[in-house]
C-alpha atoms as a PDB file:
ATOM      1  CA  UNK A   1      29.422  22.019   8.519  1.00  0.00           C
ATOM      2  CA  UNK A   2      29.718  18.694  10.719  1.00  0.00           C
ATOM      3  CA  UNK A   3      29.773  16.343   7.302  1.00  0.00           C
ATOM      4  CA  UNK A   4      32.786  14.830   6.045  1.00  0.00           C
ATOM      5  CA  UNK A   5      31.543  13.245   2.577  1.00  0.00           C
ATOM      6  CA  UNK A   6      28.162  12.865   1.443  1.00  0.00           C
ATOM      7  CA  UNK A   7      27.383   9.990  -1.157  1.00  0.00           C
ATOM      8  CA  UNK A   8      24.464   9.842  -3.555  1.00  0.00           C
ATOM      9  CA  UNK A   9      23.668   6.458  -4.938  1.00  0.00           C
ATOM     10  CA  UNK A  10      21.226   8.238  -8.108  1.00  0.00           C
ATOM     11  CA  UNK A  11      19.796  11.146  -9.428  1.00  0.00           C
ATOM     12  CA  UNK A  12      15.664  11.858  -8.068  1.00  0.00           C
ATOM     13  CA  UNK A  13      15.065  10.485 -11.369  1.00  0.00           C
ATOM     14  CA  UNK A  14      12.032   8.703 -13.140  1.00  0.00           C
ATOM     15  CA  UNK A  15      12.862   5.272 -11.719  1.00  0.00           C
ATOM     16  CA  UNK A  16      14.440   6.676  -8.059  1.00  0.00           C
ATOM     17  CA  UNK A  17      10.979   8.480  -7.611  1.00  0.00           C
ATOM     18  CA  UNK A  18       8.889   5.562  -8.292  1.00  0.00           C
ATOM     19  CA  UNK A  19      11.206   3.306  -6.351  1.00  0.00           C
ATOM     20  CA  UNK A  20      10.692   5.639  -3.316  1.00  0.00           C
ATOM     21  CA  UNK A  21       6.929   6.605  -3.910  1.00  0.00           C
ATOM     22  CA  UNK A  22       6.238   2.461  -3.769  1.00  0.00           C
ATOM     23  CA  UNK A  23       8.519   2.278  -0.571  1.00  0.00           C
ATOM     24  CA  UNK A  24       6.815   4.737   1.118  1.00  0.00           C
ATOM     25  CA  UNK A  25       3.066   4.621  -0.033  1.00  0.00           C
ATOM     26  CA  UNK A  26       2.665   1.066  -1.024  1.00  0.00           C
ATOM     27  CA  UNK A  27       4.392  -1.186   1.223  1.00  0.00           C
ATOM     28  CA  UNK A  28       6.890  -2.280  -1.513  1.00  0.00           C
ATOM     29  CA  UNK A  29       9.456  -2.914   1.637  1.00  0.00           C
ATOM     30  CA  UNK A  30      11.705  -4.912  -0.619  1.00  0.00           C
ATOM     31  CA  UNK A  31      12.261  -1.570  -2.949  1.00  0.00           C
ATOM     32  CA  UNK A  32      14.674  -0.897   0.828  1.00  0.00           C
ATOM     33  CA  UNK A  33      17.033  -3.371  -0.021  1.00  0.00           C
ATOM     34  CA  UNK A  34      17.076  -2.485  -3.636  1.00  0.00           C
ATOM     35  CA  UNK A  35      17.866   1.214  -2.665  1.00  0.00           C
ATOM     36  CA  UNK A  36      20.515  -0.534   0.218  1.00  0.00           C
ATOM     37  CA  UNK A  37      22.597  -2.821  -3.010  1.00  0.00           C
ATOM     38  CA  UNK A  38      22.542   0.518  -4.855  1.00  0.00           C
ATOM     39  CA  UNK A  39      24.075   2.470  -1.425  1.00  0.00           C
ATOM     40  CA  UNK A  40      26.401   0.036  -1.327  1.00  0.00           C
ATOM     41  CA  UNK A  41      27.925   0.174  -4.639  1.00  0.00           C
ATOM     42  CA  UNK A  42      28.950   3.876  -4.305  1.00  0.00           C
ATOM     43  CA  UNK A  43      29.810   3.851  -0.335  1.00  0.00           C
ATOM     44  CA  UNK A  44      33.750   3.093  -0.041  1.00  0.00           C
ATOM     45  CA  UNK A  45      35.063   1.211   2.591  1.00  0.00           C
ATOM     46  CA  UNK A  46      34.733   2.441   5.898  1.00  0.00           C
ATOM     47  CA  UNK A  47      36.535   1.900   9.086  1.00  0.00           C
ATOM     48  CA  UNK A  48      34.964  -1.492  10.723  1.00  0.00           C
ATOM     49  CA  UNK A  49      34.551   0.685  13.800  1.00  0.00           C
ATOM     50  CA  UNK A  50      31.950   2.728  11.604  1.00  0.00           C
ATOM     51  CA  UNK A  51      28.548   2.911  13.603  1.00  0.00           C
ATOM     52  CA  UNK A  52      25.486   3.171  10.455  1.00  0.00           C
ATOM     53  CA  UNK A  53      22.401   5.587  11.654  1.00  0.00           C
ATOM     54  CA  UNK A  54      19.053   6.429   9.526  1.00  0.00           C
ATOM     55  CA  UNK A  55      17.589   9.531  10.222  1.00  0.00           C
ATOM     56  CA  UNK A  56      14.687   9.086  11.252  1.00  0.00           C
ATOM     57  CA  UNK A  57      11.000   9.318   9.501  1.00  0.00           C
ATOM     58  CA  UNK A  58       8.425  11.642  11.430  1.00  0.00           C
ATOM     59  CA  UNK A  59       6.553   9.212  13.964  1.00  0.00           C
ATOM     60  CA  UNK A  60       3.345   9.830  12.751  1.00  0.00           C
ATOM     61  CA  UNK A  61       4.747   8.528   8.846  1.00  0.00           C
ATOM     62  CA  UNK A  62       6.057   5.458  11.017  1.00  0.00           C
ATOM     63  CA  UNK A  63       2.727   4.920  12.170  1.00  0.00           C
ATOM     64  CA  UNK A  64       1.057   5.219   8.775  1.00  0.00           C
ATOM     65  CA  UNK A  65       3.458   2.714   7.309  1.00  0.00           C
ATOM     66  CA  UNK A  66       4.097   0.252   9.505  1.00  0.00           C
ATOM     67  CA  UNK A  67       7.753   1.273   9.022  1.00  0.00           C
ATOM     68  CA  UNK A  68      10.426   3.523   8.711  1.00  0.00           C
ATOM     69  CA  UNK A  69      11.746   3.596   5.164  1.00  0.00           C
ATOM     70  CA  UNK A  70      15.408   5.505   5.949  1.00  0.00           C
ATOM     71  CA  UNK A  71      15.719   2.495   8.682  1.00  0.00           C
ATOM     72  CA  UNK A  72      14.620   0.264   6.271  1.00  0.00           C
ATOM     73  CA  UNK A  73      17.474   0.939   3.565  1.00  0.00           C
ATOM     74  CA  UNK A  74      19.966   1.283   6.392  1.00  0.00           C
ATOM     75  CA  UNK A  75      19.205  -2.009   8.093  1.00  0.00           C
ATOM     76  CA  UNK A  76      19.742  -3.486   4.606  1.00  0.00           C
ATOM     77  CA  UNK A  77      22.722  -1.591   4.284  1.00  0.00           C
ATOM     78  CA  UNK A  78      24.738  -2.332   7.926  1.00  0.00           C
ATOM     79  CA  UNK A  79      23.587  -6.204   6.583  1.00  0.00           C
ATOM     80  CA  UNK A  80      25.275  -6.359   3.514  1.00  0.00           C
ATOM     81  CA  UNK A  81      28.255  -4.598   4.739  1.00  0.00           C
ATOM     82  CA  UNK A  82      28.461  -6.147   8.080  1.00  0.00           C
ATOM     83  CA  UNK A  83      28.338  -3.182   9.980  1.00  0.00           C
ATOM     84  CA  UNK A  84      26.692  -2.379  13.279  1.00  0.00           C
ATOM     85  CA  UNK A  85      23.611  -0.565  12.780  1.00  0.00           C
ATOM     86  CA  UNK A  86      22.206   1.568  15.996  1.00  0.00           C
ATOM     87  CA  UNK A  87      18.946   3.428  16.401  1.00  0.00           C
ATOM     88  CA  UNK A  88      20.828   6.935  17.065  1.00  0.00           C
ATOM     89  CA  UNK A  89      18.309   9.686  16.640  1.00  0.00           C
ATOM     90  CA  UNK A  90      14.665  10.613  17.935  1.00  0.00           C
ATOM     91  CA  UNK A  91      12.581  12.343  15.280  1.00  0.00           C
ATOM     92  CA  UNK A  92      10.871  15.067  17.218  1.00  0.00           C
ATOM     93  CA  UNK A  93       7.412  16.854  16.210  1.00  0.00           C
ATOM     94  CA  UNK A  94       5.120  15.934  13.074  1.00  0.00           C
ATOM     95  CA  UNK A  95       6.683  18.771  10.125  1.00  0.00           C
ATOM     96  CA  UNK A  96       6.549  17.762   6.365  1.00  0.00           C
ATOM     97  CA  UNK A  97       8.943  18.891   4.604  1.00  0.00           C
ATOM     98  CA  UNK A  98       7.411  18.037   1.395  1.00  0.00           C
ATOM     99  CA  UNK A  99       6.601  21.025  -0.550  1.00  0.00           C
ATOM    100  CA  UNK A 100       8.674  23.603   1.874  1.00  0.00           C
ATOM    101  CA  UNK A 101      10.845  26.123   0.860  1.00  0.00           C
ATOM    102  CA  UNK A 102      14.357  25.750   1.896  1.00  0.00           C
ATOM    103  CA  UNK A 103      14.566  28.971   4.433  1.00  0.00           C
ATOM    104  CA  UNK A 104      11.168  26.690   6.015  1.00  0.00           C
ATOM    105  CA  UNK A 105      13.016  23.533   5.823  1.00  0.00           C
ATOM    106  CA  UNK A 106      15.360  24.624   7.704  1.00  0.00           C
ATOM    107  CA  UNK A 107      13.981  26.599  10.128  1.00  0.00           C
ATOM    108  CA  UNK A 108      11.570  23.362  11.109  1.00  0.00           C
ATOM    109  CA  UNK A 109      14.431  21.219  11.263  1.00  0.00           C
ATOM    110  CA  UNK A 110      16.299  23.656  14.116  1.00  0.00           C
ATOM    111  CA  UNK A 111      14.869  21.285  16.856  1.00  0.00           C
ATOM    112  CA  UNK A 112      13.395  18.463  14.961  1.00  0.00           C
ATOM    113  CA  UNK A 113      16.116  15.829  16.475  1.00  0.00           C
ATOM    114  CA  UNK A 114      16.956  14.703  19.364  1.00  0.00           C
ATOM    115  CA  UNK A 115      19.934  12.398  20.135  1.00  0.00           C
ATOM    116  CA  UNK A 116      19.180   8.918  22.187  1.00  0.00           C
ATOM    117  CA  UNK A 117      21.848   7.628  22.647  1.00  0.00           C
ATOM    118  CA  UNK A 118      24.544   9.389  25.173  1.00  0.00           C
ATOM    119  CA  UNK A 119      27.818   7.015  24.192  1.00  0.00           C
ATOM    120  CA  UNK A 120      28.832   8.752  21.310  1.00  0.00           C
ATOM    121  CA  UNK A 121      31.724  10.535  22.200  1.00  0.00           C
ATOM    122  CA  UNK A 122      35.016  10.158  19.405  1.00  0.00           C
ATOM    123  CA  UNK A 123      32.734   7.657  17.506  1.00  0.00           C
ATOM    124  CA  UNK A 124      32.502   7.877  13.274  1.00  0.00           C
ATOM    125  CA  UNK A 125      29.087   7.549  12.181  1.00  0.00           C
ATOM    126  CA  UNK A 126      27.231   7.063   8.764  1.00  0.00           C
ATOM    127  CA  UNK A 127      23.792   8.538   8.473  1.00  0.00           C
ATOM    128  CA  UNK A 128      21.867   7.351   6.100  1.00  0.00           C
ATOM    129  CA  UNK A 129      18.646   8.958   4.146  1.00  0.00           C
ATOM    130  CA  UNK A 130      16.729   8.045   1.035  1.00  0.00           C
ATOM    131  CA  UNK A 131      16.409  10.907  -0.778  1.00  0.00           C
ATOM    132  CA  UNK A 132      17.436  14.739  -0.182  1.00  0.00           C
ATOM    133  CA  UNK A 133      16.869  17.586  -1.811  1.00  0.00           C
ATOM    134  CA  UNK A 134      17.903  20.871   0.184  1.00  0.00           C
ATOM    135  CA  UNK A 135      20.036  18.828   2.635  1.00  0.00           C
ATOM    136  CA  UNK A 136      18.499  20.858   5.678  1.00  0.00           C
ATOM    137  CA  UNK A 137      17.399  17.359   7.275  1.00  0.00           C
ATOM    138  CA  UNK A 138      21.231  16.399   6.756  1.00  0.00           C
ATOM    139  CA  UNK A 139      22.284  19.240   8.516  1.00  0.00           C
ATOM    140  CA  UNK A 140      19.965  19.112  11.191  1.00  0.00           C
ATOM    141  CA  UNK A 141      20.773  15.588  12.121  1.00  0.00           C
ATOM    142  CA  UNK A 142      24.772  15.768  11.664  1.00  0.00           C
ATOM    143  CA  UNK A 143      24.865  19.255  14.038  1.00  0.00           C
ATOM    144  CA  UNK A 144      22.866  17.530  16.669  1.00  0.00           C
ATOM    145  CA  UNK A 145      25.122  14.452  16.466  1.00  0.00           C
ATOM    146  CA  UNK A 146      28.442  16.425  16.635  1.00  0.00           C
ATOM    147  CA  UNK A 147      27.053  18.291  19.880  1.00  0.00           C
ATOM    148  CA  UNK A 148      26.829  14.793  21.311  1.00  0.00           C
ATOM    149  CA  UNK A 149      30.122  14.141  20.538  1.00  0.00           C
ATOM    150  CA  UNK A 150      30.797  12.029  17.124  1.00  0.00           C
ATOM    151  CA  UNK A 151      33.884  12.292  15.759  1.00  0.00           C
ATOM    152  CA  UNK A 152      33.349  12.368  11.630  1.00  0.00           C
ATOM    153  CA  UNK A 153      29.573  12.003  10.493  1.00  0.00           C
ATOM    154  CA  UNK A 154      29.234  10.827   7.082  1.00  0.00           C
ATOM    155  CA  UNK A 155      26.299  10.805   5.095  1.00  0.00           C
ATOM    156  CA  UNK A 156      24.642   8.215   2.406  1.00  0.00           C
ATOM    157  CA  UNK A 157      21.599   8.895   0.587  1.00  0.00           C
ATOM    158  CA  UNK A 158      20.090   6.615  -2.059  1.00  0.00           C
ATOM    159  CA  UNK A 159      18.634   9.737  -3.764  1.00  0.00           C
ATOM    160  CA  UNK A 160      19.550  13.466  -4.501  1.00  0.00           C
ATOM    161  CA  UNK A 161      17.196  15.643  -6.176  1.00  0.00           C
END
């Protein structure tokens, strides 16, 4: 596996759920920087040279919202920690994963991101999500970015179920 350390910042508890649920499905964009203070409480220092990625929301979700939330929480994050925050990764296709199995999760995720950016090579990234539960969108995202060429891929995610 391309991951070094993965961090969780909470459980996929009563208040995590309803933290995310209003971040996604009612606007409550301030619940990202919320979810960000918490990231950064259990995140240890990293290297300044540390380059902070989301992965990103299915495009069709982006439209809905308005917003990405994982990009959301990130930007918040690379802010408070003064870090530089790119837009890495191309979400590719519509698939939920809501509701999947994992053996479907991760079979949709196979080719479900593309990499954007092609300056990547020895670079140490943190990818950021807010919540996981099987990991397969993890994995998906950290293999394609270690066939581009990054160097250690770390991962925060505000929540773990």
């Amino acid at each position: 596996m391309p991951i070094r350390h993965v961090w969780a910042a909470t459980d996929y508890g009563e208040v995590s759920k309803k933290l995310v649920y209003k971040l996604k499905f009612e606007r409550a964009i301030a619940g990202a920087m919320v979810a960000a203070k918490k990231l950064d409480e259990i995140v240890p220092k990293l290297p300044e040279d540390t380059i902070v990625c989301h992965i990103p929301t299915a495009n069709n979700r982006i439209r809905m919202r308005g917003y990405d939330q994982a990009g959301e929480i990130t930007r918040n994050f690379a802010k408070l920690r003064n870090y530089k925050h790119r837009h890495i990764l191309l979400r590719k296709g519509k698939s939920r994963q809501v509701g999947a199995s994992r053996t479907d999760r991760f079979r949709h995720l196979e080719q479900a991101f593309q990499v954007k950016d092609s300056d990547l090579k020895q670079t140490k990234i943190l990818l950021i999500d807010d919540i996981t539960t099987t990991g397969a969108t993890i994995e998906a995202a950290a293999k394609m970015l270690k066939k581009a060429g990054v160097k250690t891929i770390d991962v925060a995610v505000f929540a773990q179920a």
